[in-house]
N, C-alpha and C. Protein backbone atom coordinates (compact mmCIF):
# COMPACT_ATOMS: atom_id res chain seq x y z
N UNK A 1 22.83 -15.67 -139.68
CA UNK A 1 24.24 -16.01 -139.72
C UNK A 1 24.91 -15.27 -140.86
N UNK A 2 26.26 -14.78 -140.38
CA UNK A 2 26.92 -14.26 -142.09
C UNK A 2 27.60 -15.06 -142.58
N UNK A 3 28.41 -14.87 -143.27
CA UNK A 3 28.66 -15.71 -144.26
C UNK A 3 30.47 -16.20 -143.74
N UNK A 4 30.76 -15.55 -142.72
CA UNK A 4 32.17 -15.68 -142.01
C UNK A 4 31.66 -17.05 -140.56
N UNK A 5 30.55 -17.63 -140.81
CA UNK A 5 30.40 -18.38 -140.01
C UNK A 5 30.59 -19.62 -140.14
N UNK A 6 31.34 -20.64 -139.27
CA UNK A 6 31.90 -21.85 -139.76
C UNK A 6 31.59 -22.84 -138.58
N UNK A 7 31.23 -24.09 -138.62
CA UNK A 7 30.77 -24.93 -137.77
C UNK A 7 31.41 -26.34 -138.20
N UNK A 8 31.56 -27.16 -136.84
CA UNK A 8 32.69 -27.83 -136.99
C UNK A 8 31.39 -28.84 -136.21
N UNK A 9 31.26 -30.27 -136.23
CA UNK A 9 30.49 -30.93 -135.22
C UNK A 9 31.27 -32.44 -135.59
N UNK A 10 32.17 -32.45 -134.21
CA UNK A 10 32.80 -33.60 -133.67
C UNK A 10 31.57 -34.87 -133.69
N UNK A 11 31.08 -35.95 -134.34
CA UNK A 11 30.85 -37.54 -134.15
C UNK A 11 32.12 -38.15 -133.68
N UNK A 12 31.86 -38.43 -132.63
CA UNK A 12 33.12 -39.45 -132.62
C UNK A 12 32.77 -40.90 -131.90
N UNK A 13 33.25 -41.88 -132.23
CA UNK A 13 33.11 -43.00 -131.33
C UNK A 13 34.42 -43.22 -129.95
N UNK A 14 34.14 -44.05 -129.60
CA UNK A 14 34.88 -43.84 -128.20
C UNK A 14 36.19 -44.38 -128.51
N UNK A 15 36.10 -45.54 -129.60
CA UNK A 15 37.99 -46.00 -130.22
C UNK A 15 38.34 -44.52 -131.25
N UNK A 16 37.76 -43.95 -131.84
CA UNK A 16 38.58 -43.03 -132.59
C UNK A 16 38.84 -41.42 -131.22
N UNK A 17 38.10 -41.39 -130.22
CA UNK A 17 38.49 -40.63 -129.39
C UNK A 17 39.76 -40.97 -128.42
N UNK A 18 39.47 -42.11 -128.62
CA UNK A 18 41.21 -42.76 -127.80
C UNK A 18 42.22 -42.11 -129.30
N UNK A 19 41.93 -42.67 -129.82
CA UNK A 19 42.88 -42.35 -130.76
C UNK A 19 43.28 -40.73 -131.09
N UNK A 20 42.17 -40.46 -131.24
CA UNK A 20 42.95 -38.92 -131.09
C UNK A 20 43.22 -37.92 -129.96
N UNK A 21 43.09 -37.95 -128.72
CA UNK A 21 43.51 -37.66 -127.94
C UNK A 21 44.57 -38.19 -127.73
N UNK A 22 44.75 -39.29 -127.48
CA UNK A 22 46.22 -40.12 -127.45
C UNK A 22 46.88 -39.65 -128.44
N UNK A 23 46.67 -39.00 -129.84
CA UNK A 23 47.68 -38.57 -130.67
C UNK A 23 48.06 -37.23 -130.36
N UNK A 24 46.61 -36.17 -130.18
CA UNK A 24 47.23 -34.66 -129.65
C UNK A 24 48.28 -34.81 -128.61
N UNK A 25 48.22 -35.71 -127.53
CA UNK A 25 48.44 -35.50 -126.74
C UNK A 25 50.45 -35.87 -126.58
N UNK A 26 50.20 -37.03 -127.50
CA UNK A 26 51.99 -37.96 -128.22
C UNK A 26 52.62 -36.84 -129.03
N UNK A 27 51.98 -35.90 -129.83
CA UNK A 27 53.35 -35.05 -130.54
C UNK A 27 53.44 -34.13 -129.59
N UNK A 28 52.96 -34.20 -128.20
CA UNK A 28 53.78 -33.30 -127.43
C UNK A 28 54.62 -33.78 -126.64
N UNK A 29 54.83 -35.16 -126.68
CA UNK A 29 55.41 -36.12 -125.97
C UNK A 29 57.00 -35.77 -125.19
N UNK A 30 57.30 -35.30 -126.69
CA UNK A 30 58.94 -34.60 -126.18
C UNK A 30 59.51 -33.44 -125.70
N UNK A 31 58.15 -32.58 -125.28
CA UNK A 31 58.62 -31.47 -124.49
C UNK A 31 57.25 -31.46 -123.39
N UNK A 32 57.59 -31.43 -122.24
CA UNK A 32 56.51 -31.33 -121.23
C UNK A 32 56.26 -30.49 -120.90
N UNK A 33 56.68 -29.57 -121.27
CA UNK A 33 56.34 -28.19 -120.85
C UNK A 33 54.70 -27.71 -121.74
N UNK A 34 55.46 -28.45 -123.42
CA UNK A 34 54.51 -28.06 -123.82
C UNK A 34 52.72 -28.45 -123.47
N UNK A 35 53.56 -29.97 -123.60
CA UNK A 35 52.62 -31.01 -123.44
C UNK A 35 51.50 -30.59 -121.86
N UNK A 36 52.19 -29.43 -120.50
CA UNK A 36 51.15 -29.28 -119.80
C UNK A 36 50.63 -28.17 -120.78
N UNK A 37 50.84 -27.60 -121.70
CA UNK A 37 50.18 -26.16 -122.56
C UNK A 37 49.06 -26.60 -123.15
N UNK A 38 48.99 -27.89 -124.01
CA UNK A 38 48.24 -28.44 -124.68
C UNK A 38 46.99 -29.29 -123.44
N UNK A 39 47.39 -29.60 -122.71
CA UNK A 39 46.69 -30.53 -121.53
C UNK A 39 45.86 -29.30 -120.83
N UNK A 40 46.57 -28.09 -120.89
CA UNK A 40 45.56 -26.58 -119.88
C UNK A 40 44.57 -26.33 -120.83
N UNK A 41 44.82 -25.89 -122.01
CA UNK A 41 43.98 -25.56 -122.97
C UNK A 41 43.20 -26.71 -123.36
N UNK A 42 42.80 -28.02 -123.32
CA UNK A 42 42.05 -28.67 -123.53
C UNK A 42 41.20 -29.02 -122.36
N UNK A 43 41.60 -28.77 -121.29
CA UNK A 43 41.09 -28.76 -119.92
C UNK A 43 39.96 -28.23 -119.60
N UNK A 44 40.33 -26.64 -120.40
CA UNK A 44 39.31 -25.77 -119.96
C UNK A 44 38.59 -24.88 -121.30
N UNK A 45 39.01 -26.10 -122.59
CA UNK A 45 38.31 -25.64 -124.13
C UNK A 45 38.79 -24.09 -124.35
N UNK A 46 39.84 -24.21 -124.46
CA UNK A 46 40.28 -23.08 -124.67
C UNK A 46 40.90 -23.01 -126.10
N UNK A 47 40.57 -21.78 -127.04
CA UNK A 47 41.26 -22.32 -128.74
C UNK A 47 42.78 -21.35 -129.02
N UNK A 48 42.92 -21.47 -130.06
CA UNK A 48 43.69 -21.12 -130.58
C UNK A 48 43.85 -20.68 -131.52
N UNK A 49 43.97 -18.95 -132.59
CA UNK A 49 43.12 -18.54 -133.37
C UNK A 49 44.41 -18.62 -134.34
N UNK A 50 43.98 -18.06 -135.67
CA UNK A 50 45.04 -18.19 -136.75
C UNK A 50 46.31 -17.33 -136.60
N UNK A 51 46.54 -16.37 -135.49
CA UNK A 51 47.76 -15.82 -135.43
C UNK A 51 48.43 -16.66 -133.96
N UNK A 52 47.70 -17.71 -133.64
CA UNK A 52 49.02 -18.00 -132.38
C UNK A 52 48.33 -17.65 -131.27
N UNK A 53 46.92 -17.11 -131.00
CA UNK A 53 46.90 -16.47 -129.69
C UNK A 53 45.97 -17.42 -128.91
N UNK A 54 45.82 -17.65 -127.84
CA UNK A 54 44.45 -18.63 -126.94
C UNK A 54 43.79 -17.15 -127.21
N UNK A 55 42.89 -18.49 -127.02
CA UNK A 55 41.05 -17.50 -126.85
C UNK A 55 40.42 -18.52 -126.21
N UNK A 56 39.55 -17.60 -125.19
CA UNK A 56 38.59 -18.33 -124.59
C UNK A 56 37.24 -17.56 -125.80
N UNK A 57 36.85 -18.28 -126.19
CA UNK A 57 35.32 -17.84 -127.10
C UNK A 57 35.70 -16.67 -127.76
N UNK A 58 36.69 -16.32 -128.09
CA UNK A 58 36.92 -15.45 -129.04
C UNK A 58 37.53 -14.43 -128.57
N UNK A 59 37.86 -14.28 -127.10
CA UNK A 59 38.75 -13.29 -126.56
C UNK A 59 39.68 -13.36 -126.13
N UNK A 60 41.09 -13.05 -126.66
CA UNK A 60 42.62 -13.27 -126.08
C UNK A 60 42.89 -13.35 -125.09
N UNK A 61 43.70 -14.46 -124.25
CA UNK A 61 44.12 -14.71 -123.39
C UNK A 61 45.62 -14.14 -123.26
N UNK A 62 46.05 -13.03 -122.58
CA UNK A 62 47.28 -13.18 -122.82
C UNK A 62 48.51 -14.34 -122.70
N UNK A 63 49.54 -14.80 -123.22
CA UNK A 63 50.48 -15.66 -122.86
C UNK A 63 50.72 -15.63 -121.48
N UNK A 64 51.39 -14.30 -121.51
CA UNK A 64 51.13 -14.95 -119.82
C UNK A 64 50.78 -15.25 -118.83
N UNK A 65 49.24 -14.75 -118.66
CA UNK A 65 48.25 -15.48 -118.09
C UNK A 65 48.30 -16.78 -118.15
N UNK A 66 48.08 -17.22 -119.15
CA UNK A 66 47.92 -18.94 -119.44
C UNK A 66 49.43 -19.40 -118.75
N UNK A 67 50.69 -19.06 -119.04
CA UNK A 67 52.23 -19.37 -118.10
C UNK A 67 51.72 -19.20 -116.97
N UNK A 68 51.07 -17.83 -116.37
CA UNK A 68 51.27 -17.74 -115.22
C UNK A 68 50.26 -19.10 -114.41
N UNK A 69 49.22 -19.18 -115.32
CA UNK A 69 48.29 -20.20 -114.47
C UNK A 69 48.83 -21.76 -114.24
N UNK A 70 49.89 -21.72 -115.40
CA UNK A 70 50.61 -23.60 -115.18
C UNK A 70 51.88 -23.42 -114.72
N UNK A 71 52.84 -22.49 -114.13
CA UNK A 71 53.44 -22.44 -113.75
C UNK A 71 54.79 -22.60 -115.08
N UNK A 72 54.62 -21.89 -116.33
CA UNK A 72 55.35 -21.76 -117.02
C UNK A 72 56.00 -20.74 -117.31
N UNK A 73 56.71 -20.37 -118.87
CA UNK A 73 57.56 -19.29 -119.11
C UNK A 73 56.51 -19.19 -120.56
N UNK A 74 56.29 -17.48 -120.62
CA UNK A 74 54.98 -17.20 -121.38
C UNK A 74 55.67 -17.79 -123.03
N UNK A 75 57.03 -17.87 -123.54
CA UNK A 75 57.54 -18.25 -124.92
C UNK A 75 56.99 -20.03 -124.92
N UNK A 76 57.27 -20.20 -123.61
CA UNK A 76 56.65 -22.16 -124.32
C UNK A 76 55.36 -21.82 -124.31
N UNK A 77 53.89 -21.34 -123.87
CA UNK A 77 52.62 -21.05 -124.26
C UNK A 77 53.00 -20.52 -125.63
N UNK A 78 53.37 -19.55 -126.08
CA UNK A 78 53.74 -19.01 -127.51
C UNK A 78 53.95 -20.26 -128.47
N UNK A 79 55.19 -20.76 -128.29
CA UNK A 79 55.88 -22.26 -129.31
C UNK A 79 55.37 -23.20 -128.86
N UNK A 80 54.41 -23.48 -128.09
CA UNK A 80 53.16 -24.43 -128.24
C UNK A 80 52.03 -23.95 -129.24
N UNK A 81 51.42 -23.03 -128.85
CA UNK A 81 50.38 -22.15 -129.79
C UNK A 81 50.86 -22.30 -131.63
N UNK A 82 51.68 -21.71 -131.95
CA UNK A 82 52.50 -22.11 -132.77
C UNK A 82 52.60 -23.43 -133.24
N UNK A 83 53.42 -24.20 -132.64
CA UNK A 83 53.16 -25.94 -133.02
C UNK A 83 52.03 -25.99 -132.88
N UNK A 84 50.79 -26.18 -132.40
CA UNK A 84 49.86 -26.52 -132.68
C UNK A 84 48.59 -26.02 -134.25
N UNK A 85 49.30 -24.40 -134.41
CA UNK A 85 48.98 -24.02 -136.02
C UNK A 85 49.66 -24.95 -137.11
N UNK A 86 51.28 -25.87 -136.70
CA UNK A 86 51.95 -25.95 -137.71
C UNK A 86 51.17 -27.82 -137.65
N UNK A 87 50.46 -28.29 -137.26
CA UNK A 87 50.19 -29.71 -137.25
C UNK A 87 48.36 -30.02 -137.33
N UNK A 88 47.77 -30.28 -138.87
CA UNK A 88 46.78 -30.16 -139.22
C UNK A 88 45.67 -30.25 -138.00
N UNK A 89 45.48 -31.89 -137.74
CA UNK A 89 44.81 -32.32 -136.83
C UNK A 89 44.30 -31.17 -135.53
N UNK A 90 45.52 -30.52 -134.86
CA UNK A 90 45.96 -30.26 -133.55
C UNK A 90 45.18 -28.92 -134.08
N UNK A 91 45.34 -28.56 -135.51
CA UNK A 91 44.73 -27.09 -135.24
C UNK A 91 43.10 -26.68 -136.21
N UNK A 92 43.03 -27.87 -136.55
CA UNK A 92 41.36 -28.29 -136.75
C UNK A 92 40.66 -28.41 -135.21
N UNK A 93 41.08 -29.20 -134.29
CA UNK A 93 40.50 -29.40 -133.29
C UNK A 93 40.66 -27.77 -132.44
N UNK A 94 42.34 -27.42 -132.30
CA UNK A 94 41.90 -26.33 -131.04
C UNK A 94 41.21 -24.93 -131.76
N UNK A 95 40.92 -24.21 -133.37
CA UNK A 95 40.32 -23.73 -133.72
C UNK A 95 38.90 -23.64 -133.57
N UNK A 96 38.90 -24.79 -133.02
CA UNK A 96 37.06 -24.73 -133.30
C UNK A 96 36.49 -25.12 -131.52
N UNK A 97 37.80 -25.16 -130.82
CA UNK A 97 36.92 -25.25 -129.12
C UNK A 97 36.51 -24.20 -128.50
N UNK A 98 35.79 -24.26 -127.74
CA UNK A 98 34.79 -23.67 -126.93
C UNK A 98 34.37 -24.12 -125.77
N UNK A 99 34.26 -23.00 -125.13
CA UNK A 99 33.92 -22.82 -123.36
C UNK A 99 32.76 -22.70 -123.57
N UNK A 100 31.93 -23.81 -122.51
CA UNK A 100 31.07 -23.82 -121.91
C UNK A 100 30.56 -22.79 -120.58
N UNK A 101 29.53 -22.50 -120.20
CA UNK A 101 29.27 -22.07 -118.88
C UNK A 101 28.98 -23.17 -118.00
N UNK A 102 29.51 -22.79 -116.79
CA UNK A 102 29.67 -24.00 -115.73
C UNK A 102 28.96 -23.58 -114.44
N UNK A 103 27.63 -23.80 -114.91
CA UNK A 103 26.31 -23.14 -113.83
C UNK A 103 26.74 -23.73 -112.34
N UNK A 104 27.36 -24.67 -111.97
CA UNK A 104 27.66 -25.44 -110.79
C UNK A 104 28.47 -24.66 -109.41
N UNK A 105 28.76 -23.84 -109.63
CA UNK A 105 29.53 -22.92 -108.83
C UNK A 105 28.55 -21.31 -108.29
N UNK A 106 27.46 -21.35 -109.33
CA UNK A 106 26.83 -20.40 -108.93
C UNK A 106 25.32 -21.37 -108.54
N UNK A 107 24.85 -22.43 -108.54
CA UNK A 107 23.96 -22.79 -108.29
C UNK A 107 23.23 -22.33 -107.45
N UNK A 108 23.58 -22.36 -106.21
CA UNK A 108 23.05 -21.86 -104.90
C UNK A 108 22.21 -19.99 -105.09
N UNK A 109 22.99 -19.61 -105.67
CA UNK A 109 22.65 -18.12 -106.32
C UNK A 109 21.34 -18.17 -106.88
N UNK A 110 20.94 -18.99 -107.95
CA UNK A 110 19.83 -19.28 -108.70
C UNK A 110 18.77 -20.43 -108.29
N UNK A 111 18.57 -20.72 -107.41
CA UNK A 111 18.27 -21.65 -106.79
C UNK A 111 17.89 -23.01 -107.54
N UNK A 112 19.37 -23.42 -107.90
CA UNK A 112 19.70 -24.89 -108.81
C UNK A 112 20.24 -25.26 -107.89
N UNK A 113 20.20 -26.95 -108.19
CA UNK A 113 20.96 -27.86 -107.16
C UNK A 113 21.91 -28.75 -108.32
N UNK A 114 22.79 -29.12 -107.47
CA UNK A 114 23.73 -29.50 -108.28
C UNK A 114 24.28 -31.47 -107.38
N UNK A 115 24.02 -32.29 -108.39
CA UNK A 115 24.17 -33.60 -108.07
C UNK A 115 25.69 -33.90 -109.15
N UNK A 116 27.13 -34.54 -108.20
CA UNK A 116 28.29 -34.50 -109.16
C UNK A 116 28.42 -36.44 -108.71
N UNK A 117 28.23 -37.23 -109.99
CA UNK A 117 28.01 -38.51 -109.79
C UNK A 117 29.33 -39.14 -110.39
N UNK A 118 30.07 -39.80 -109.40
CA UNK A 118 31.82 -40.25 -109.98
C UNK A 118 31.54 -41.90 -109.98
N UNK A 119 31.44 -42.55 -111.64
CA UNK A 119 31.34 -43.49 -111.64
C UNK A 119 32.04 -44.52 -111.06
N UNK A 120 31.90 -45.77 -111.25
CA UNK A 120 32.91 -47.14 -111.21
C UNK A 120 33.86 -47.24 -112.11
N UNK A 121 32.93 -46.95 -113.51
CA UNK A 121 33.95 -47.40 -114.56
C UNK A 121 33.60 -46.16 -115.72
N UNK A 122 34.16 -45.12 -116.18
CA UNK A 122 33.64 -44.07 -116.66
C UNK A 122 34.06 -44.82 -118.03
N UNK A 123 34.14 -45.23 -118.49
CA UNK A 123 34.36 -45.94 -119.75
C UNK A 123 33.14 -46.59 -119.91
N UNK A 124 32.37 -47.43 -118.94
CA UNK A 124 30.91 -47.96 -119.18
C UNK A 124 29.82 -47.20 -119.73
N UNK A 125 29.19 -48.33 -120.40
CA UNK A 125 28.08 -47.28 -121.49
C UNK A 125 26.64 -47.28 -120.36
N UNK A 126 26.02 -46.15 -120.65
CA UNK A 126 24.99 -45.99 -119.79
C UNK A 126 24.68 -45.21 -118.57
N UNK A 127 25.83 -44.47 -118.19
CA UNK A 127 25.74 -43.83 -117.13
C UNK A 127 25.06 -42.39 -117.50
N UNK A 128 25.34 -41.89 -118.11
CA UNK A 128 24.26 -40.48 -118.15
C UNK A 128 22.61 -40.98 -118.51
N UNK A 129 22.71 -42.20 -119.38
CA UNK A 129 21.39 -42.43 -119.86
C UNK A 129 20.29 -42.89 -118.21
N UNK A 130 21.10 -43.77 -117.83
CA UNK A 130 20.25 -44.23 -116.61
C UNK A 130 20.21 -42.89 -115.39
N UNK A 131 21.18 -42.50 -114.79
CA UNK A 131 20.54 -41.03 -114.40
C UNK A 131 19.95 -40.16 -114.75
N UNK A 132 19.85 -40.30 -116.23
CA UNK A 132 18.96 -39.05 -116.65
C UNK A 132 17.41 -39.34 -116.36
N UNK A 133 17.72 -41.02 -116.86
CA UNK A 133 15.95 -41.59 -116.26
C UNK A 133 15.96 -41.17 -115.27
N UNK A 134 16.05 -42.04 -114.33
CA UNK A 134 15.89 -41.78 -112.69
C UNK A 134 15.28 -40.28 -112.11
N UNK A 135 15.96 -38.92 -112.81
CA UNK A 135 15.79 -37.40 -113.09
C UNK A 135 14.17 -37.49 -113.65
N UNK A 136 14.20 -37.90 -114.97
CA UNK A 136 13.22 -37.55 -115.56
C UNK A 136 11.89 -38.59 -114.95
N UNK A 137 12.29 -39.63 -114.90
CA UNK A 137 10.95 -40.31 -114.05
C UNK A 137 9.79 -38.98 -112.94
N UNK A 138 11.08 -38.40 -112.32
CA UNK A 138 10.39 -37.84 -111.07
C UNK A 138 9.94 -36.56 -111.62
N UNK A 139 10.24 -36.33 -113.01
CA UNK A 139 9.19 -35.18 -113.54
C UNK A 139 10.35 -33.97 -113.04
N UNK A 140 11.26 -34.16 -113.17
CA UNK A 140 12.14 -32.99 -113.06
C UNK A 140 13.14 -32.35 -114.42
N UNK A 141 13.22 -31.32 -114.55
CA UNK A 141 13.84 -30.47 -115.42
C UNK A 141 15.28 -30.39 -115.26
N UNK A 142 16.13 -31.12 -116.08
CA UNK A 142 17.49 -30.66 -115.88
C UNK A 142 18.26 -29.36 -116.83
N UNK A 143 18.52 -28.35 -116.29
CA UNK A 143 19.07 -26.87 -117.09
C UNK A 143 20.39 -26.92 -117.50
N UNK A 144 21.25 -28.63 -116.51
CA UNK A 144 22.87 -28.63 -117.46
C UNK A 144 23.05 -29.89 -117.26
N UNK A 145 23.60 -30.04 -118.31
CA UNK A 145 24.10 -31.24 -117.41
C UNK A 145 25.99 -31.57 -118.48
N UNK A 146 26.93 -32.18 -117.93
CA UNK A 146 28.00 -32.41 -118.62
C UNK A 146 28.73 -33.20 -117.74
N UNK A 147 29.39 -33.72 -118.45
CA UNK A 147 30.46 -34.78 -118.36
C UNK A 147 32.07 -34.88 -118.51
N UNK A 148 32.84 -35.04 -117.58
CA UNK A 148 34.30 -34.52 -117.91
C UNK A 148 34.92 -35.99 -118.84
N UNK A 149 35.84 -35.68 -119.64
CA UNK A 149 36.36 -36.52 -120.64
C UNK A 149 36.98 -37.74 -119.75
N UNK A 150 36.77 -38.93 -119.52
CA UNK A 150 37.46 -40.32 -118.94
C UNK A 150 39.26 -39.78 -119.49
N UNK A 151 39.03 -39.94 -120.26
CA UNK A 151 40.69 -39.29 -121.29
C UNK A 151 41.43 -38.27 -120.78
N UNK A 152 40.87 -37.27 -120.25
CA UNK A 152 41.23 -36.07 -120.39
C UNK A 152 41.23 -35.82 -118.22
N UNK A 153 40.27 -36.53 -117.79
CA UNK A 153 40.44 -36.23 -116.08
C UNK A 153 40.80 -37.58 -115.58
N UNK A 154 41.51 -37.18 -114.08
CA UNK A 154 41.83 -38.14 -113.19
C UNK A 154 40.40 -39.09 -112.83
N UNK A 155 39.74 -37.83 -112.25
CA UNK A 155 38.37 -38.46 -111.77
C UNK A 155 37.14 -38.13 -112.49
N UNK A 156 36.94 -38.36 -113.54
CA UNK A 156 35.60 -38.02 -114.31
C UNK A 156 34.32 -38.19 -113.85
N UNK A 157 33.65 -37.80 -114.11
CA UNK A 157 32.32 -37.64 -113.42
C UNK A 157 31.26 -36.78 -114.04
N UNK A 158 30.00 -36.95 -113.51
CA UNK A 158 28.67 -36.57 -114.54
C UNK A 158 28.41 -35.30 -113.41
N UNK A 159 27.93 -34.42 -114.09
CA UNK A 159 27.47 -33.10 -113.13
C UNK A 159 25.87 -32.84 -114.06
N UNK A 160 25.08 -32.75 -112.87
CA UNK A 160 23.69 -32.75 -112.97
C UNK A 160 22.71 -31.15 -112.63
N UNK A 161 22.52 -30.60 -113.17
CA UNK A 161 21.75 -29.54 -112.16
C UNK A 161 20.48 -28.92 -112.63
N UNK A 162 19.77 -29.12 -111.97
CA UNK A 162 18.22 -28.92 -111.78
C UNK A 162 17.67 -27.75 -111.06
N UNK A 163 16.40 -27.62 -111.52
CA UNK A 163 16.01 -25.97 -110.71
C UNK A 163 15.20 -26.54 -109.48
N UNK A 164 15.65 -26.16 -108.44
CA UNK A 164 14.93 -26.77 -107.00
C UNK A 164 16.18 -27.67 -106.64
N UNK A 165 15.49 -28.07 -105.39
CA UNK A 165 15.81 -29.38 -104.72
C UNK A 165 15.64 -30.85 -105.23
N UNK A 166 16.54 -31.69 -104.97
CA UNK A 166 16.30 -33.06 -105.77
C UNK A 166 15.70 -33.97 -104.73
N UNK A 167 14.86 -34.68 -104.69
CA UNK A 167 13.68 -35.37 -103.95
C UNK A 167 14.62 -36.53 -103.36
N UNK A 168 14.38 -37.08 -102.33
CA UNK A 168 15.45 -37.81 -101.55
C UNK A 168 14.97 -39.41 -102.68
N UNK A 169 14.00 -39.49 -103.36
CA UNK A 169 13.86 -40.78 -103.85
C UNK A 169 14.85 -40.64 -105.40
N UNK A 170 14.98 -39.05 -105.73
CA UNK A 170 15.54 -39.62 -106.80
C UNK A 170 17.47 -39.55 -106.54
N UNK A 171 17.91 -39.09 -104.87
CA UNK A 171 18.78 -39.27 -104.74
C UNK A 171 19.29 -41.02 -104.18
N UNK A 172 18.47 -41.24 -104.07
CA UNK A 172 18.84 -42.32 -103.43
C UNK A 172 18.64 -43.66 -105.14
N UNK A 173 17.61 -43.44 -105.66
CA UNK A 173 17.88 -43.95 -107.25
C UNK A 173 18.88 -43.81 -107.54
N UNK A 174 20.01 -42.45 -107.70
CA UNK A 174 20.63 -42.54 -108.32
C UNK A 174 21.92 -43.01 -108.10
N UNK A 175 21.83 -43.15 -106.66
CA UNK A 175 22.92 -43.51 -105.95
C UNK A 175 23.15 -45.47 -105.97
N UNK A 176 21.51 -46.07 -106.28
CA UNK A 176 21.72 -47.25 -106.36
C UNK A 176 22.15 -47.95 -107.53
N UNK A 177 22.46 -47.01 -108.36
CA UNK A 177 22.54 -47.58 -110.14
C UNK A 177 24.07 -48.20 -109.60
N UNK A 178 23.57 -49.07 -110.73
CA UNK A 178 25.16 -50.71 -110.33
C UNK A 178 25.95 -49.30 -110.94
N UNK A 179 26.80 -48.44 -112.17
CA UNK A 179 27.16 -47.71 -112.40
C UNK A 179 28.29 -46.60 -111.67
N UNK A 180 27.45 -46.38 -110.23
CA UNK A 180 27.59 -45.13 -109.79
C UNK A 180 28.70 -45.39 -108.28
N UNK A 181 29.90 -45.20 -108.26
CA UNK A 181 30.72 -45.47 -107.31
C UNK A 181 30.11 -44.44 -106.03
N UNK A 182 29.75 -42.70 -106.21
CA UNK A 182 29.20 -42.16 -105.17
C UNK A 182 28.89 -41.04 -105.65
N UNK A 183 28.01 -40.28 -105.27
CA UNK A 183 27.11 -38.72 -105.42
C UNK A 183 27.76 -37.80 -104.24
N UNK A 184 27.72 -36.66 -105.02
CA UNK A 184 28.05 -35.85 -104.29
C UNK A 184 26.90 -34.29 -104.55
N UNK A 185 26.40 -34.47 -103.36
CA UNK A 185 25.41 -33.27 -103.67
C UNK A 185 25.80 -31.63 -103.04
């Protein structure tokens, strides 16, 4: 590592994550335009570097790309970017996000299978832990696995993916957890 390297590691509990999402999300309260700018870029962990610009992992997004993708005008992506440098919180957090790879779309390519499990109550504690059993009981390897924010999506849900096929006993386990409203394989 050199010495320009900086690491940020979010603990959070689930009342101080209400709380701050609910706050990024309130000083944009009075312009909606912005407020979908701030809602795209957290969507898809996208940051925001010390001159104003998105980055996905460190490479500029132009403005208007990001307008063109929400159906905006590329100056409110700009004076969002902006407000979000000028408000501590907002630019501790989008400085330091990061894109994931989202193996689920190429699965089939690599021969991974992909199990997308949309709870009852995504606020309930235990849902990744008890599918992960159910997975690991049957002696299987999971290569991703993630979870969309309850906060942040309409329909949140656990995405699972494994190398091979998933055994009809551990689909049907996972489908019986009190937890699990329905699987989608």
């Amino acid at each position: 590592m050199n010495g320009n390297t900086q690491w940020c590691i979010f603990i959070l509990t689930r009342e101080y994550s209400i709380i701050m999402w609910s706050e990024i999300i309130r000083e944009f309260s009075d312009s909606p335009s912005q407020a979908k700018v701030v809602t795209f870029l957290l969507e898809n962990g996208f940051s925001v570097n010390e001159r104003g610009r998105i980055n996905c992992n460190g490479l500029e997004i132009p403005s208007t790309q990001v307008a063109k993708a929400i159906h905006t005008d590329r100056r409110v992506v700009d004076a969002t970017a902006q407000r979000i440098l000028s408000l501590p919180l907002h630019r501790t957090v989008f400085s330091h996000m990061r894109v994931t790879p989202d193996l689920s779309r190429v699965a089939d390519h690599l021969g991974l299978s992909v199990m997308t499990i949309y709870p009852r109550d995504a606020t309930e504690k235990g849902i990744v832990s008890e599918a992960v059993r159910v997975i690991s009981e049957a002696g299987l390897s999971i290569r991703q696995i993630y979870v969309t924010d309850p906060l942040l999506s309409e329909d949140p849900k656990l995405v699972i993916i494994i190398e091979g096929d998933f055994p009809p006993r551990v689909i049907e386990g996972v489908r019986h957890l009190p937890q699990v409203r329905k699987i989608v394989l």
